[in-house]
N, C-alpha and C. Protein backbone atom coordinates (compact mmCIF):
# COMPACT_ATOMS: atom_id res chain seq x y z
N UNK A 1 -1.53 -11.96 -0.45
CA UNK A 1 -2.77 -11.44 -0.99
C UNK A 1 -2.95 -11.97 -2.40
N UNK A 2 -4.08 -12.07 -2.56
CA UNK A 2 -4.49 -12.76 -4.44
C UNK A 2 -4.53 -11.43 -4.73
N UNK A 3 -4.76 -11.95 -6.63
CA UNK A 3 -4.65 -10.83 -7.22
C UNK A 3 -6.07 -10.08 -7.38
N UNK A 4 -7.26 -10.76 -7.00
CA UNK A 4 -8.35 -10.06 -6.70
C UNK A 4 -8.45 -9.11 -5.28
N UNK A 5 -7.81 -9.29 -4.10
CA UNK A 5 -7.68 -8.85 -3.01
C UNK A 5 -6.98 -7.43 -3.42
N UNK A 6 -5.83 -7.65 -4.21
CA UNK A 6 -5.15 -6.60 -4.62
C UNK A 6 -5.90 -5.32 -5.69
N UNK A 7 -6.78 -5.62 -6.45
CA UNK A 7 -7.32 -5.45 -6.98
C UNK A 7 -8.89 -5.02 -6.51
N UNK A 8 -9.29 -5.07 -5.62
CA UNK A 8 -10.13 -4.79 -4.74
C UNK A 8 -9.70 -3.13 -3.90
N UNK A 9 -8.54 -3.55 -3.54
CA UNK A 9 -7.85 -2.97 -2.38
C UNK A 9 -7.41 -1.69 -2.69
N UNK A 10 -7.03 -1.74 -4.18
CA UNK A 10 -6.18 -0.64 -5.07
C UNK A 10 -7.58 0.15 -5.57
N UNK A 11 -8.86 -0.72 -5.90
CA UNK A 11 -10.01 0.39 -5.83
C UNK A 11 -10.78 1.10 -5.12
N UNK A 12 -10.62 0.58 -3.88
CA UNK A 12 -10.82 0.79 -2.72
C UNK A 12 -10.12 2.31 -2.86
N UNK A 13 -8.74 1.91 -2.44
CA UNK A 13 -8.07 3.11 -1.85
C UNK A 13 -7.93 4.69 -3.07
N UNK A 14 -8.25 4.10 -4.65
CA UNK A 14 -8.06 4.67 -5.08
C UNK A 14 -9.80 6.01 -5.08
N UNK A 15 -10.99 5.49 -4.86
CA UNK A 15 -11.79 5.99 -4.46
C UNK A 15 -12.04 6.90 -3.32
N UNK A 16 -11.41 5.77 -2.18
CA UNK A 16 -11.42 6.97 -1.33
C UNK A 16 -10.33 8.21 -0.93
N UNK A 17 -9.43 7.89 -1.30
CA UNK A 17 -8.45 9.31 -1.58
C UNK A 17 -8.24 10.19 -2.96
N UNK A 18 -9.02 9.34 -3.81
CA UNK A 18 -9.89 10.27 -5.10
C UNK A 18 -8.18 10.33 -6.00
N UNK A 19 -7.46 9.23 -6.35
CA UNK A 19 -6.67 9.35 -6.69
C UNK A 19 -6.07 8.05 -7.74
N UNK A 20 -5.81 8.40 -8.98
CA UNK A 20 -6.10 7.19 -9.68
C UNK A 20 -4.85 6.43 -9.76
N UNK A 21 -3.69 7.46 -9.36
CA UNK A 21 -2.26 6.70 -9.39
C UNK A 21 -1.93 6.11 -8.48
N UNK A 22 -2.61 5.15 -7.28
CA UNK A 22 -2.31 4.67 -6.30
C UNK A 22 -2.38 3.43 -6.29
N UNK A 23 -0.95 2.81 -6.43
CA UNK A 23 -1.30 1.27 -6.77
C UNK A 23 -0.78 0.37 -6.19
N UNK A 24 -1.16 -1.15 -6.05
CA UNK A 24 -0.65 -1.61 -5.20
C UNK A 24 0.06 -3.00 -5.73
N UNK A 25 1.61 -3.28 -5.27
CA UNK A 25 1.89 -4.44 -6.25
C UNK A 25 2.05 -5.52 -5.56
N UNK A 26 2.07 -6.87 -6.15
CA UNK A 26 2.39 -7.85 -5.24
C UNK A 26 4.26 -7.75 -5.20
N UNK A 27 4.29 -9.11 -4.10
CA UNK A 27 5.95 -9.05 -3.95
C UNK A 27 6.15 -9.69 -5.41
N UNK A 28 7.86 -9.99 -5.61
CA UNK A 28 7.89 -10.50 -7.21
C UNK A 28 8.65 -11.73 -6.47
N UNK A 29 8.54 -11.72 -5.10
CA UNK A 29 9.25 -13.40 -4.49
C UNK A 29 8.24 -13.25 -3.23
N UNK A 30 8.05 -14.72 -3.12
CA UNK A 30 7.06 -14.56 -1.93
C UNK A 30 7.94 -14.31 -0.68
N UNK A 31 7.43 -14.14 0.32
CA UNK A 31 7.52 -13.46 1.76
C UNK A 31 8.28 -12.24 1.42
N UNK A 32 8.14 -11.38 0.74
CA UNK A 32 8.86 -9.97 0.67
C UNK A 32 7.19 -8.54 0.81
N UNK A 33 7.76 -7.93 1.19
CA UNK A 33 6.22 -7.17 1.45
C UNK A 33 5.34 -6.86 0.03
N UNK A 34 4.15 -6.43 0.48
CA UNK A 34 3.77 -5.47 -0.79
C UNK A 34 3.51 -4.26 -0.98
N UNK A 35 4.10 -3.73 -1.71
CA UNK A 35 4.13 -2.37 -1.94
C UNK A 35 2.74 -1.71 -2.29
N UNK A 36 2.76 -0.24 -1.86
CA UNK A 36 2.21 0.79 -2.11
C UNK A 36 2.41 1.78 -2.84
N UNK A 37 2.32 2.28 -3.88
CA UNK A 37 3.10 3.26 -5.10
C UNK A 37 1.59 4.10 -5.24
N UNK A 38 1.80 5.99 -4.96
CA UNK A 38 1.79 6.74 -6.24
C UNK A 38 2.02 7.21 -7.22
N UNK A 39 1.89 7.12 -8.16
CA UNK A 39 2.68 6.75 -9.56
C UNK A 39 4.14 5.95 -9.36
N UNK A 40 5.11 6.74 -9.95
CA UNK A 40 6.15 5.92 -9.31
C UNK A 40 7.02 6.50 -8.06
N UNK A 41 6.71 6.87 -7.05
CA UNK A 41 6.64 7.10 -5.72
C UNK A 41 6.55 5.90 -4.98
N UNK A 42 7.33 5.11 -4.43
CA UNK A 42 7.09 4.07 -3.40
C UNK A 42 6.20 4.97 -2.01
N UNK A 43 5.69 4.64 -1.64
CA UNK A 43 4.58 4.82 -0.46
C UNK A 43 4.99 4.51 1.16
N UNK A 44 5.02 2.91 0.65
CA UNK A 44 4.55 1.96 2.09
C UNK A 44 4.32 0.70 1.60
N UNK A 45 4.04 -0.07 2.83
CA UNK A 45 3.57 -1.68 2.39
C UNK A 45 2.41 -1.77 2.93
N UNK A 46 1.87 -2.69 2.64
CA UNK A 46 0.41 -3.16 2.85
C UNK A 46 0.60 -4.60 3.76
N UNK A 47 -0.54 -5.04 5.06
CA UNK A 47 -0.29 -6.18 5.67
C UNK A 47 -1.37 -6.41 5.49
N UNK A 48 -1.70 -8.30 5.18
CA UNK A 48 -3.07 -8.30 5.63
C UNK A 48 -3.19 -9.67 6.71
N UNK A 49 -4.17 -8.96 7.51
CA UNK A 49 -4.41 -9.52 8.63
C UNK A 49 -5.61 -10.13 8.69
N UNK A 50 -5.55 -11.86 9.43
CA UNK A 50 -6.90 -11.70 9.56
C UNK A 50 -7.21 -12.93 10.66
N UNK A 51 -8.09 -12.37 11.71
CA UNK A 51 -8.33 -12.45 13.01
C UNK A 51 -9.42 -12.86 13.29
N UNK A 52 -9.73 -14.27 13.89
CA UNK A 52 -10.85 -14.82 14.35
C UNK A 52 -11.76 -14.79 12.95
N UNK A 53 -11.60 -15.15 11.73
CA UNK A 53 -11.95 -15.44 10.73
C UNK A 53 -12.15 -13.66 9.77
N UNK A 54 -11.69 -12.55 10.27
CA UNK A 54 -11.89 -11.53 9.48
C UNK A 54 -11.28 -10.82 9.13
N UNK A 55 -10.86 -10.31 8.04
CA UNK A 55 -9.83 -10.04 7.48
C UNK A 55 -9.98 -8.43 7.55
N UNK A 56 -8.42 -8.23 7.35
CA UNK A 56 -8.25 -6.55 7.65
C UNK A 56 -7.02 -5.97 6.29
N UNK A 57 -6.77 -4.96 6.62
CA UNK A 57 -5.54 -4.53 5.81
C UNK A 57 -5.08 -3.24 6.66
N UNK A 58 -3.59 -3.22 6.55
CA UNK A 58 -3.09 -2.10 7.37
C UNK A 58 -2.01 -1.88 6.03
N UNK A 59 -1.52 -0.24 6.43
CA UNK A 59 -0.69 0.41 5.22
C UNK A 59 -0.24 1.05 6.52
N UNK A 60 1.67 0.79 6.01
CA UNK A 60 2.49 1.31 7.08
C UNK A 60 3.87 2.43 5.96
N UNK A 61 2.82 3.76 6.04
CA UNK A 61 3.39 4.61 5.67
C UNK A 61 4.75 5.61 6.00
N UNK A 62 5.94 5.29 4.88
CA UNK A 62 7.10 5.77 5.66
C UNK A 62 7.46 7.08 4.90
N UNK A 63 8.33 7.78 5.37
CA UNK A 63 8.34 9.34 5.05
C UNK A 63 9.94 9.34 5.58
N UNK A 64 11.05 9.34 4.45
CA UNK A 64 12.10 9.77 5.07
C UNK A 64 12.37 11.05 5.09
N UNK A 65 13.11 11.37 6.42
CA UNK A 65 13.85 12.54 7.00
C UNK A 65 14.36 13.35 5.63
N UNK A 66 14.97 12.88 4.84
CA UNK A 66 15.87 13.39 3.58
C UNK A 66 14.71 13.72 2.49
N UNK A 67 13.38 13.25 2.52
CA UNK A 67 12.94 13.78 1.44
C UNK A 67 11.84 15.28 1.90
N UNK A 68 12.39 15.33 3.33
CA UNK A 68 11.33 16.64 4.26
C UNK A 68 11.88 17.82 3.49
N UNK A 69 11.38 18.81 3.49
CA UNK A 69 11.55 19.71 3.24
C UNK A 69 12.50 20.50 4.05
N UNK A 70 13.40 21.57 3.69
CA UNK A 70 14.41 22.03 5.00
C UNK A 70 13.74 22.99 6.20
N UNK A 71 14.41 22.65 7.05
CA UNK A 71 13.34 23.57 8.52
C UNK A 71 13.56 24.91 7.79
N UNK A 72 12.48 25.91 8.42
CA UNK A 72 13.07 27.24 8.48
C UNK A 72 13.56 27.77 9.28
């Protein structure tokens, strides 16, 4: 992703979940993913796809077991 795509993407998302700490970084070596951060909260990564000339973006949000809360 360029840094306008990224930058697009991060206002995007930050509008529609009404949230200003949501940011998105590039990798710091290429082919490594890109991250998703609320504040400093890692998130997820971001893919972008693009198919028969149109481009998409998917966010593959992970949630570990250890940071759940305990059952009752």
């Amino acid at each position: 992703m360029t840094p306008k795509e990224i930058a697009r993407l991060t206002n995007y998302l930050r509008q529609t979940f009404s949230n200003n700490r949501i940011t998105i970084l590039p990798p710091s070596r290429e082919g490594q993913p890109i991250e998703m951060r609320i504040g400093e909260e890692f998130i997820g990564v971001v893919h972008r796809d693009v198919d028969e000339g149109e481009v998409s973006y998917s966010i593959q949000i992970m949630v570990l077991e250890e940071d759940l809360p305990a059952e009752a």
